[in-house]
Protein backbone atom coordinates (compact mmCIF):
# COMPACT_ATOMS: atom_id res chain seq x y z
CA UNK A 1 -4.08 26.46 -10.67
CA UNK A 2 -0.44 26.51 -12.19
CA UNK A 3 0.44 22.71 -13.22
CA UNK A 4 4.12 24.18 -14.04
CA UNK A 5 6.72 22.90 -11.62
CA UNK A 6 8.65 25.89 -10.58
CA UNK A 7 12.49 26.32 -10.83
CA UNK A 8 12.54 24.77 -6.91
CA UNK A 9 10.80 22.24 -7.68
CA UNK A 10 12.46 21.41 -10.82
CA UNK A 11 16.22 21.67 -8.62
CA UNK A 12 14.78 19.45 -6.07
CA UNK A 13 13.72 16.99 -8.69
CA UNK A 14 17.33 16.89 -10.69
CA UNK A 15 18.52 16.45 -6.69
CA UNK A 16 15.99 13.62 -5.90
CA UNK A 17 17.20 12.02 -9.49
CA UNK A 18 20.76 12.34 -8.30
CA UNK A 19 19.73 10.24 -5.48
CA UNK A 20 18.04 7.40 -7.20
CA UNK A 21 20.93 6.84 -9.48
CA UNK A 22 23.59 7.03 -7.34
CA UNK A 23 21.60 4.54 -4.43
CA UNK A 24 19.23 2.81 -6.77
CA UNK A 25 21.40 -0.55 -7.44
CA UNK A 26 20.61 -3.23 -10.13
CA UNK A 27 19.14 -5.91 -7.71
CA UNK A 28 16.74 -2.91 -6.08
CA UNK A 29 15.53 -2.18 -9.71
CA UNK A 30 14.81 -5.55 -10.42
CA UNK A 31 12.63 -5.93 -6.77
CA UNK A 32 10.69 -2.85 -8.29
CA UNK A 33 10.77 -3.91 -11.74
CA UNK A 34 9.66 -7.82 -10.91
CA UNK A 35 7.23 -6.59 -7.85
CA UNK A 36 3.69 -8.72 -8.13
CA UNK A 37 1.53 -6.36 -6.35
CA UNK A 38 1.63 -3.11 -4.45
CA UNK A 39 3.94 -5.24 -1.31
CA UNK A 40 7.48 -5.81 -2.77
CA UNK A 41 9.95 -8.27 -1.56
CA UNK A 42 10.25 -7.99 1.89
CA UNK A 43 14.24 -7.92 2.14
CA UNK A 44 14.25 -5.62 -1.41
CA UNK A 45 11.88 -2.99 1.00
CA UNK A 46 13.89 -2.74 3.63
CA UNK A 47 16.96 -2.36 2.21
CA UNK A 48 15.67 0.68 0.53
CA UNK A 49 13.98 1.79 3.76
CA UNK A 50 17.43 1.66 5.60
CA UNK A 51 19.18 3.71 2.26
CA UNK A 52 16.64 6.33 2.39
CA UNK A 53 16.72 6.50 6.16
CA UNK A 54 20.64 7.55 5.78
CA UNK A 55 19.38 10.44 3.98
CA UNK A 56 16.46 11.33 5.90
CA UNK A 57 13.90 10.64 3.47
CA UNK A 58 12.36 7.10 4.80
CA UNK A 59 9.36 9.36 5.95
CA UNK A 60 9.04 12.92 4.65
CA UNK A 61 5.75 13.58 5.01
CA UNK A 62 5.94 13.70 8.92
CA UNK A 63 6.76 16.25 11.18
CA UNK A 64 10.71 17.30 11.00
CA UNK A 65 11.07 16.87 15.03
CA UNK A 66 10.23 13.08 14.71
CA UNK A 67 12.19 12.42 11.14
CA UNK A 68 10.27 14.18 8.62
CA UNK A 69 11.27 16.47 6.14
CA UNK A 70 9.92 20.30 5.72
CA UNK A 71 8.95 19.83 2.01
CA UNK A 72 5.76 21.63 0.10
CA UNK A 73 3.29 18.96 -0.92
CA UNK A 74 4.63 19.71 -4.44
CA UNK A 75 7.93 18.50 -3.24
CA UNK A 76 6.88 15.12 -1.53
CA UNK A 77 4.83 14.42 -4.89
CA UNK A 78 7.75 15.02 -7.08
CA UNK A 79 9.50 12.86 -4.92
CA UNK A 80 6.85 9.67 -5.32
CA UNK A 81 6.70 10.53 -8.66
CA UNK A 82 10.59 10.48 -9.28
CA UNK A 83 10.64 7.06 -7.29
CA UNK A 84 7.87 5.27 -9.29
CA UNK A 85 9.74 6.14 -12.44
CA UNK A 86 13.21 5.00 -11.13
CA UNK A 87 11.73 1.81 -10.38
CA UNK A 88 12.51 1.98 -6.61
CA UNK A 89 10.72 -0.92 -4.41
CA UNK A 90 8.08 0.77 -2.24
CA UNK A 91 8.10 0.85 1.48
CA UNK A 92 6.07 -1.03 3.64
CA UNK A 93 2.68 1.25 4.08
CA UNK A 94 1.80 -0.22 7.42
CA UNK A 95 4.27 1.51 9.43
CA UNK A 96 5.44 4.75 8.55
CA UNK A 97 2.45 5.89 6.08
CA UNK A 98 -0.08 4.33 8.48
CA UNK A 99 0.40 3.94 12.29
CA UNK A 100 3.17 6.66 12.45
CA UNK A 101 0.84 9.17 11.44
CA UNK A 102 -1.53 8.04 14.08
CA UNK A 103 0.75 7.69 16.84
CA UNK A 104 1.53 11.42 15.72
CA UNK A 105 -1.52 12.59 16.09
CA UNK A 106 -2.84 10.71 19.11
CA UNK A 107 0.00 9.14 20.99
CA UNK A 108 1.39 9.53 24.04
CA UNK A 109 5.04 11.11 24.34
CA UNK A 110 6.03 7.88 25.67
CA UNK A 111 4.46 6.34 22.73
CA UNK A 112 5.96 8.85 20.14
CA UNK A 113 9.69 8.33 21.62
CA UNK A 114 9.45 4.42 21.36
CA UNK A 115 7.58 3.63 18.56
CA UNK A 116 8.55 6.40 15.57
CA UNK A 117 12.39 6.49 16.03
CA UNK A 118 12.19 2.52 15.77
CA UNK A 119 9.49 2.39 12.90
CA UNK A 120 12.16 4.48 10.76
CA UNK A 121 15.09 1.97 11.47
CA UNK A 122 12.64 -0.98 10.74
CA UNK A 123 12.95 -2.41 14.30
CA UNK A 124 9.54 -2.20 14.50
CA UNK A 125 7.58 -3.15 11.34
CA UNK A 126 4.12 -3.05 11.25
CA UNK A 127 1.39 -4.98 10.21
CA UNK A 128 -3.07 -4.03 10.54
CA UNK A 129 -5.31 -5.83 12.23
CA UNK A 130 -8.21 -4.56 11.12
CA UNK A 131 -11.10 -7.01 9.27
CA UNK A 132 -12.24 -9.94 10.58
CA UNK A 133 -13.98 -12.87 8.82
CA UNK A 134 -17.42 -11.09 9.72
CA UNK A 135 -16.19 -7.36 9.55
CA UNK A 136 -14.46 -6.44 6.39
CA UNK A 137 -16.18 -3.56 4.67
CA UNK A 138 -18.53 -3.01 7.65
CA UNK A 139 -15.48 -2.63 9.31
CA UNK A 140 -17.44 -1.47 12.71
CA UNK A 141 -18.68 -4.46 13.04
CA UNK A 142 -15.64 -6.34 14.63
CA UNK A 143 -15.79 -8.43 17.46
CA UNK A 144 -12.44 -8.92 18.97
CA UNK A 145 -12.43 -8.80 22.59
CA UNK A 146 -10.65 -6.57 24.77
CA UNK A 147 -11.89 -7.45 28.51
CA UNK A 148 -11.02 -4.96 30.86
CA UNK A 149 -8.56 -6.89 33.80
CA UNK A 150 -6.73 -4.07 35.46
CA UNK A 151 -3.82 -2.63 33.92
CA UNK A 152 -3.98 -4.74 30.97
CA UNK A 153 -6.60 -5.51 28.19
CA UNK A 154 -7.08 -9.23 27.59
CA UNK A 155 -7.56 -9.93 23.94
CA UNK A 156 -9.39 -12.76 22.45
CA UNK A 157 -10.96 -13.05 18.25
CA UNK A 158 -8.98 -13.00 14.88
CA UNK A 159 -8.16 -10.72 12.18
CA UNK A 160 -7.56 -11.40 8.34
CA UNK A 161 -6.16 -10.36 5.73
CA UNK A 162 -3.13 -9.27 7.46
CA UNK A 163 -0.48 -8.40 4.87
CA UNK A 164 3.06 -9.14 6.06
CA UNK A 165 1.86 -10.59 9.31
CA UNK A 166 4.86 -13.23 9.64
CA UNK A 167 7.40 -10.45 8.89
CA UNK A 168 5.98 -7.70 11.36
CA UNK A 169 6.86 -8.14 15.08
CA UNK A 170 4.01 -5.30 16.09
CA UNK A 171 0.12 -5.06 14.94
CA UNK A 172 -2.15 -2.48 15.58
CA UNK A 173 -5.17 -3.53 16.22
CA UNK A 174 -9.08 -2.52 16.81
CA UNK A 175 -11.03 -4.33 19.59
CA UNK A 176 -13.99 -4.26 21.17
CA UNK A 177 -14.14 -2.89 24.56
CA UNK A 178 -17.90 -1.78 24.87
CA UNK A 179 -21.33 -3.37 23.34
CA UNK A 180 -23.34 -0.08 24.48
CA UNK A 181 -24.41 2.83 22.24
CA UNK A 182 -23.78 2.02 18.30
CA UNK A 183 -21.35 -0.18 16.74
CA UNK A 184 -18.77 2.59 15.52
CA UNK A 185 -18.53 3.11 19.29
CA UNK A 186 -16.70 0.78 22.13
CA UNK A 187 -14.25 0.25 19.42
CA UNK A 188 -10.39 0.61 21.25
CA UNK A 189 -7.92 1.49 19.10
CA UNK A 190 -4.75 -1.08 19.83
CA UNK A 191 -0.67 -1.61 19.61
CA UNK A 192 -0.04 -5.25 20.32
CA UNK A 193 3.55 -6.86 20.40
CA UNK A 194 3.52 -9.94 18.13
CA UNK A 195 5.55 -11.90 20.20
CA UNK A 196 2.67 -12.54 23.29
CA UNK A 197 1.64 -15.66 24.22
CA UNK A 198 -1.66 -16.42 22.60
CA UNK A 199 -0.70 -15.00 19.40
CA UNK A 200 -0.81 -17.59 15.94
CA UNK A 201 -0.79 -16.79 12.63
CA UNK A 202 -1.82 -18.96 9.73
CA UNK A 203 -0.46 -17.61 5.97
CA UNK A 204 -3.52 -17.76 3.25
CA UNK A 205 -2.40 -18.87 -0.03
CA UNK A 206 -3.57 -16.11 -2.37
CA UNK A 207 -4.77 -16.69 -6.36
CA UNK A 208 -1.29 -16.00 -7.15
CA UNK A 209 0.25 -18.89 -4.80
CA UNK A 210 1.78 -16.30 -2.09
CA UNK A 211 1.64 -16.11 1.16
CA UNK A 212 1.26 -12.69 1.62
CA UNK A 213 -1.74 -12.43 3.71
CA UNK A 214 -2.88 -13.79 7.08
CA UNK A 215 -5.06 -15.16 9.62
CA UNK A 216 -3.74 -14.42 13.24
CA UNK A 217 -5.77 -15.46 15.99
CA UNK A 218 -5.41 -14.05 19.80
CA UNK A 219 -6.10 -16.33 22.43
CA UNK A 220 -6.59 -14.65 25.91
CA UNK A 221 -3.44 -11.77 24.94
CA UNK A 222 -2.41 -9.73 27.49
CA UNK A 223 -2.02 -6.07 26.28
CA UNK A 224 -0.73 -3.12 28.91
CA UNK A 225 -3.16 -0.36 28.52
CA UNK A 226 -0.54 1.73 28.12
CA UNK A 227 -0.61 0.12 24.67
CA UNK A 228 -4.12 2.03 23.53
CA UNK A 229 -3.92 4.72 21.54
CA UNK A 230 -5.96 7.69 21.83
CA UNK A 231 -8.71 7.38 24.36
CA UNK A 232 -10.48 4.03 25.26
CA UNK A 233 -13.37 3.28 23.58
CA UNK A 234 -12.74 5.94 20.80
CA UNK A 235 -10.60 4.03 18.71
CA UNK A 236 -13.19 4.55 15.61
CA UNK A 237 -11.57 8.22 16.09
CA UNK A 238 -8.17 7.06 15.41
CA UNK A 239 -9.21 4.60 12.49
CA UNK A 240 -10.70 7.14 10.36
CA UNK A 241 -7.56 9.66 10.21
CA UNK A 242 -5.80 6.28 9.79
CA UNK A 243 -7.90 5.80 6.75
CA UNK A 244 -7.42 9.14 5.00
CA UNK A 245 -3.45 8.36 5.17
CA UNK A 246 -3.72 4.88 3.77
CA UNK A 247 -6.07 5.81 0.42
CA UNK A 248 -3.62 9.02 0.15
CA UNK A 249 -0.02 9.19 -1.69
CA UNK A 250 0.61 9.74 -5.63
CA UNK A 251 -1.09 6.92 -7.98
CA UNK A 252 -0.88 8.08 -11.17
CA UNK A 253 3.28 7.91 -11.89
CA UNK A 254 3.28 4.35 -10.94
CA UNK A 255 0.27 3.60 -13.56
CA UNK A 256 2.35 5.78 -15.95
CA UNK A 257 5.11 3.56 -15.19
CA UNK A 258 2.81 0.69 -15.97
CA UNK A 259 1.14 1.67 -18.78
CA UNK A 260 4.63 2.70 -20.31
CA UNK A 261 5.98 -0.97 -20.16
CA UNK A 262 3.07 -2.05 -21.82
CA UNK A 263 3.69 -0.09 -24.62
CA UNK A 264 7.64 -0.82 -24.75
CA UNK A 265 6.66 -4.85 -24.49
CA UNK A 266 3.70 -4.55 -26.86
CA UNK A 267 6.52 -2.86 -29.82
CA UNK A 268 7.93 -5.94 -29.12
CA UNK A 269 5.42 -8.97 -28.73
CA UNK A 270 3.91 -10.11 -32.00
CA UNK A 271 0.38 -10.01 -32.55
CA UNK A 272 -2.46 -12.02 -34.09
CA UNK A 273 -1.23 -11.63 -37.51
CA UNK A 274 2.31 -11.70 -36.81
CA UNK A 275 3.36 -7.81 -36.71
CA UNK A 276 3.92 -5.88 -33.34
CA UNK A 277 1.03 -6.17 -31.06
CA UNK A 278 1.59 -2.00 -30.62
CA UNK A 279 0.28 -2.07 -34.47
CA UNK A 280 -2.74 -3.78 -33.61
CA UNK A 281 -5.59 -0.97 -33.75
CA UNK A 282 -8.01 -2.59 -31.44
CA UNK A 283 -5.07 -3.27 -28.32
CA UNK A 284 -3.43 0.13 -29.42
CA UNK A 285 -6.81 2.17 -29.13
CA UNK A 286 -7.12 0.05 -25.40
CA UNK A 287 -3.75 0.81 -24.52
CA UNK A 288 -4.10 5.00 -25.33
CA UNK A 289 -7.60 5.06 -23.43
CA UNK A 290 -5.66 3.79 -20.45
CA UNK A 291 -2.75 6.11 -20.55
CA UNK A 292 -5.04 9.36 -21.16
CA UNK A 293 -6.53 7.98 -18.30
CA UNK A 294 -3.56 7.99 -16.09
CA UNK A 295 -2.76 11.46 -17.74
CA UNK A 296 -6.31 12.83 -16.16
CA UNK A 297 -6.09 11.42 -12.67
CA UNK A 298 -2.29 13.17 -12.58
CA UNK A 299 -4.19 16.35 -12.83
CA UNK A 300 -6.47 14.98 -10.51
CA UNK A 301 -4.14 14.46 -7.95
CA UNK A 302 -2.04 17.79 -8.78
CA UNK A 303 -5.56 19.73 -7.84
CA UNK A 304 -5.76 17.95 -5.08
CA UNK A 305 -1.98 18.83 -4.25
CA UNK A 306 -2.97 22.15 -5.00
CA UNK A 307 -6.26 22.66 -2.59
CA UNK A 308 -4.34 21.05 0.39
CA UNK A 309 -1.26 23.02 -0.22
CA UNK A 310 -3.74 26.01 0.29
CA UNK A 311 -5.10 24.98 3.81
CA UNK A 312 -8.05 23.07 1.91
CA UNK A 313 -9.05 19.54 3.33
CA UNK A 314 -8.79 16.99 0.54
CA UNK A 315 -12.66 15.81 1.72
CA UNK A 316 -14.08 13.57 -0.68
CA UNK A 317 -11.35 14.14 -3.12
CA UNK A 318 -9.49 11.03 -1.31
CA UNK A 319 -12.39 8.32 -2.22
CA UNK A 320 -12.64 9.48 -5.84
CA UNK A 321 -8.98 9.15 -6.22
CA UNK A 322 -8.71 5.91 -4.70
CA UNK A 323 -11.52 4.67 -6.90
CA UNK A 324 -10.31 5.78 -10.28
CA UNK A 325 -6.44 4.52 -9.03
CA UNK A 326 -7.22 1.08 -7.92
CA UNK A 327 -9.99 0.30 -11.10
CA UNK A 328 -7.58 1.65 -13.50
CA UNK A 329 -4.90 -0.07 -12.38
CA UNK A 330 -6.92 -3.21 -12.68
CA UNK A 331 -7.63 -2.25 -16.34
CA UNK A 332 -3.77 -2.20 -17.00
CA UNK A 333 -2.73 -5.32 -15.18
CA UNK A 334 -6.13 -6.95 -17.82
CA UNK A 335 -4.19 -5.49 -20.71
CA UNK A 336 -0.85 -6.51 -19.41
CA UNK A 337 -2.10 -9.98 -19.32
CA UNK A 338 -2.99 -9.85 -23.01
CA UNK A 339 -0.14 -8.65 -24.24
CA UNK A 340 1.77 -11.32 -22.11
CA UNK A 341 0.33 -14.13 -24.37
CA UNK A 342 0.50 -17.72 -24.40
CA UNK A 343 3.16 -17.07 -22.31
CA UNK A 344 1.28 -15.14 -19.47
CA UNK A 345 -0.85 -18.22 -18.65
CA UNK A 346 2.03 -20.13 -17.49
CA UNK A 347 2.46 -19.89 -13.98
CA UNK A 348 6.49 -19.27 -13.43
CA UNK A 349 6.41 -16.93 -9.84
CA UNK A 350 10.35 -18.19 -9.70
CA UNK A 351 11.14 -15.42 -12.51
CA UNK A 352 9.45 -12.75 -10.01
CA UNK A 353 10.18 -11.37 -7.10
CA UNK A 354 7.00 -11.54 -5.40
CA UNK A 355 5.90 -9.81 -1.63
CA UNK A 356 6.00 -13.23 0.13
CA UNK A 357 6.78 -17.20 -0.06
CA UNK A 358 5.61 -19.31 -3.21
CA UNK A 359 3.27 -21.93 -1.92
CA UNK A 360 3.69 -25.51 -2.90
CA UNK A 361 5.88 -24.79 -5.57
CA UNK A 362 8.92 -26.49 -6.91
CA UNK A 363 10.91 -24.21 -9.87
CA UNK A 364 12.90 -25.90 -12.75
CA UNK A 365 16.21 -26.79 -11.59
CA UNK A 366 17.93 -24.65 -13.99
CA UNK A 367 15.60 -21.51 -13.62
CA UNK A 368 14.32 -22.01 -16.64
CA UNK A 369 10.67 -19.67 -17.63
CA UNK A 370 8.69 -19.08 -20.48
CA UNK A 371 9.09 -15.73 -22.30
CA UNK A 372 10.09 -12.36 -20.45
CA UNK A 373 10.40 -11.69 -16.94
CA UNK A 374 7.46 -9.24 -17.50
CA UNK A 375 5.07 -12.13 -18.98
CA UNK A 376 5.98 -13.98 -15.47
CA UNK A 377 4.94 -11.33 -14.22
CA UNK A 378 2.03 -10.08 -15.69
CA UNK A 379 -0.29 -13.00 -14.22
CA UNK A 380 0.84 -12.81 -11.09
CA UNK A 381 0.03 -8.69 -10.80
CA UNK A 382 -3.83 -9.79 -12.74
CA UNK A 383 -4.66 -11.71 -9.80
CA UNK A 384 -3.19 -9.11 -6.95
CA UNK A 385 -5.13 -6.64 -8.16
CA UNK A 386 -8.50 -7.54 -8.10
CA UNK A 387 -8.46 -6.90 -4.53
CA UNK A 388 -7.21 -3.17 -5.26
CA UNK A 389 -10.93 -2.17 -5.20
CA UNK A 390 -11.63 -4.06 -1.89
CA UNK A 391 -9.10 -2.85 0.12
CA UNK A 392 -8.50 0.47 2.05
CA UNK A 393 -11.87 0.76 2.00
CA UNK A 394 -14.44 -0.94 -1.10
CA UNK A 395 -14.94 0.76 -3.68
CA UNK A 396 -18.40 0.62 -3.06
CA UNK A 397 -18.37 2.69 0.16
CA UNK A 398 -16.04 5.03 -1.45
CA UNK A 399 -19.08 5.90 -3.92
CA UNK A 400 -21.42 5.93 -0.89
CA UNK A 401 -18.73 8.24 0.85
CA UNK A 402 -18.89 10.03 -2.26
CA UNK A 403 -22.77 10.46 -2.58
CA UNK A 404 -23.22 11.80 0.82
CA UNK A 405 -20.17 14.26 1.05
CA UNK A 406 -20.03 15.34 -2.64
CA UNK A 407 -23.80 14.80 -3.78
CA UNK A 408 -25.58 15.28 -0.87
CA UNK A 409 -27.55 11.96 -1.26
């Protein structure tokens, strides 16, 4: 394949650049810049959500009647790409990169004309119901009820680790309607308003002290079945092209980015014997295996760009991306943490601006923290991402996905 961007692609990138500078401000910069995990600050998000909606670019990659934008699949990766290295918060996932596409694909038009125009605006954000506490990688094992009483479903069980679950006034959910036949099937595929009586949600206090994820419990929730999407029963259907959306999108600029302010702090930060930690052969060696890296899976993902852009389905290609993304990523947020210091094991989340509320924590009265923002941050990001290769999937049933599809095992 040609990996040259062609003179297009290189106008629409100078345009999307335009963009970023003139709408990127300071304080949205410093929500990217000072984000501890993949979930920015909430307000930060949607803020840039609303600025890109202006445009028409909150969600290019779906169809142009429902918001989308008609760009190649080099185009919306230049675009990602350009955005990572701006420093632009990200966007919610749950919503527009998730459900939408679903909803898309399997929704009713009464569904599409409620649900997509409102996602864009943020009136309705998004969160996924998905694991339980028995059910999180053997995702088809869930037990939430759905019980069949007329019109409506009546839903009773939990779900965990539900990012953003206090922000979002919608979940989408899947519940069991049917014990017959195997466990992938019976499985209903649901939209449930937040706001019904029964529903509770309890924050979990994460390794890094926020409150990012949740419990929520349903206790005997009415849901209209005019709420299920695609057919009863068949919600394992809807889950899987769900899936493919939420391990997809552009990994490697944001690493770039990462890897990058490693090397900028590390000129910086002395080392054991006093000079530049950069100088240090052992870190520096550590540091250039890990940006090669990121150089490889950027050709990775540009020949996957390339087979889809040619009618091809990106098949296993998805796993193996989302395993070398989410592992490397952890090896950069380890070396990140070493080049923070003594000053990376103090934990100072008040010189961050992290996806949700601090728990139990009181910062100095005059703002005061130890070192660089980054070194505040570098902890904080450490402990995030060691769940990178549990969610979306583990990355030990993206190697079994991987075996059977690509080896044949």
């Amino acid at each position: 394949m040609e990996y040259d961007w062609s003179a297009g692609d290189l106008a629409f990138r100078d345009e999307v650049r335009e963009f970023l500078a003139a709408k990127l401000t300071p304080e949205l910069r410093r929500a990217g810049r000072l984000a501890t995990s993949v979930y920015p600050d909430h307000e930060a998000s949607m803020e840039w959500q609303h600025i890109l909606h202006e445009r028409g670019w909150a969600a290019p990659a779906w169809p142009v009647e429902h918001g989308g934008c008609d760009w190649s699949l080099t185009k919306h990766y230049i675009f990602q790409r350009e955005s990572a290295l701006a420093g632009a918060p990200a966007l919610s996932p749950m919503g527009i990169k998730m459900v939408a596409p679903a909803i898309i694909a399997f929704g009713t038009q009464e569904q599409k004309a409620f649900y997509l125009p409102r996602i864009l605006t943020g009136e309705v954000f998004f969160c996924q119901g998905y694991s339980e506490p028995e059910a999180g990688s053997d995702l088809a094992a869930l037990t939430m009820a759905a019980v069949d009483d007329g019109e409506d479903f009546v839903c009773t069980g939990s779900k965990i680790w539900t990012t953003h679950a206090t922000e979002a006034n919608w979940i989408f959910c899947l519940v069991r309607t049917s014990r017959t036949g195997k466990k992938q099937q019976g499985i209903t595929f649901l939209l449930i308003d937040m706001t019904s009586p029964g529903v509770e949600i309890r924050p979990l206090v994460m390794t890094s002290g926020e409150q990012v994820q949740n419990q929520v419990f349903f206790d005997n929730v009415r849901v209209p079945k005019a709420n299920v999407l695609g057919r009863i029963d068949d919600g394992w259907t809807v889950a899987k092209y769900l899936l493919v959306h939420e391990r997809g999108g552009a990994a490697a600029p944001w690493l770039q980015v990462m890897a990058q302010d490693i090397a900028t702090a590390a000129a910086r930060q002395p080392g054991p014997d006093g000079n530049p930690l950069l100088d240090d052969r052992a870190f520096a060696a550590k540091l250039a295996d890990l940006r090669i890296r990121t150089e490889v899976l950027e050709i990775l993902e540009f020949r996957t760009i390339s087979a889809m852009a040619q009618g091809k389905n990106a098949g296993p290609a998805s796993s193996m991306l989302k395993i070398l993304a989410t592992e490397l990523s952890q090896k950069l947020t380890e070396l990140a943490l070493e080049a923070a210091g003594p000053s990376g094991r103090v934990y100072q989340p008040h010189a961050t601006m992290p996806g949700g509320p601090i728990a139990q924590f009181a910062p100095p009265a005059d703002g005061y923290h130890s070192g660089a923002d980054w070194q505040a941050v570098a902890p904080l990001r450490y402990f995030n991402d060691r769940a990178g290769s549990i969610y979306a999937g583990s990355n030990e049933i993206q190697r079994n996905i991987l075996a059977k599809a690509a080896l044949g095992l």
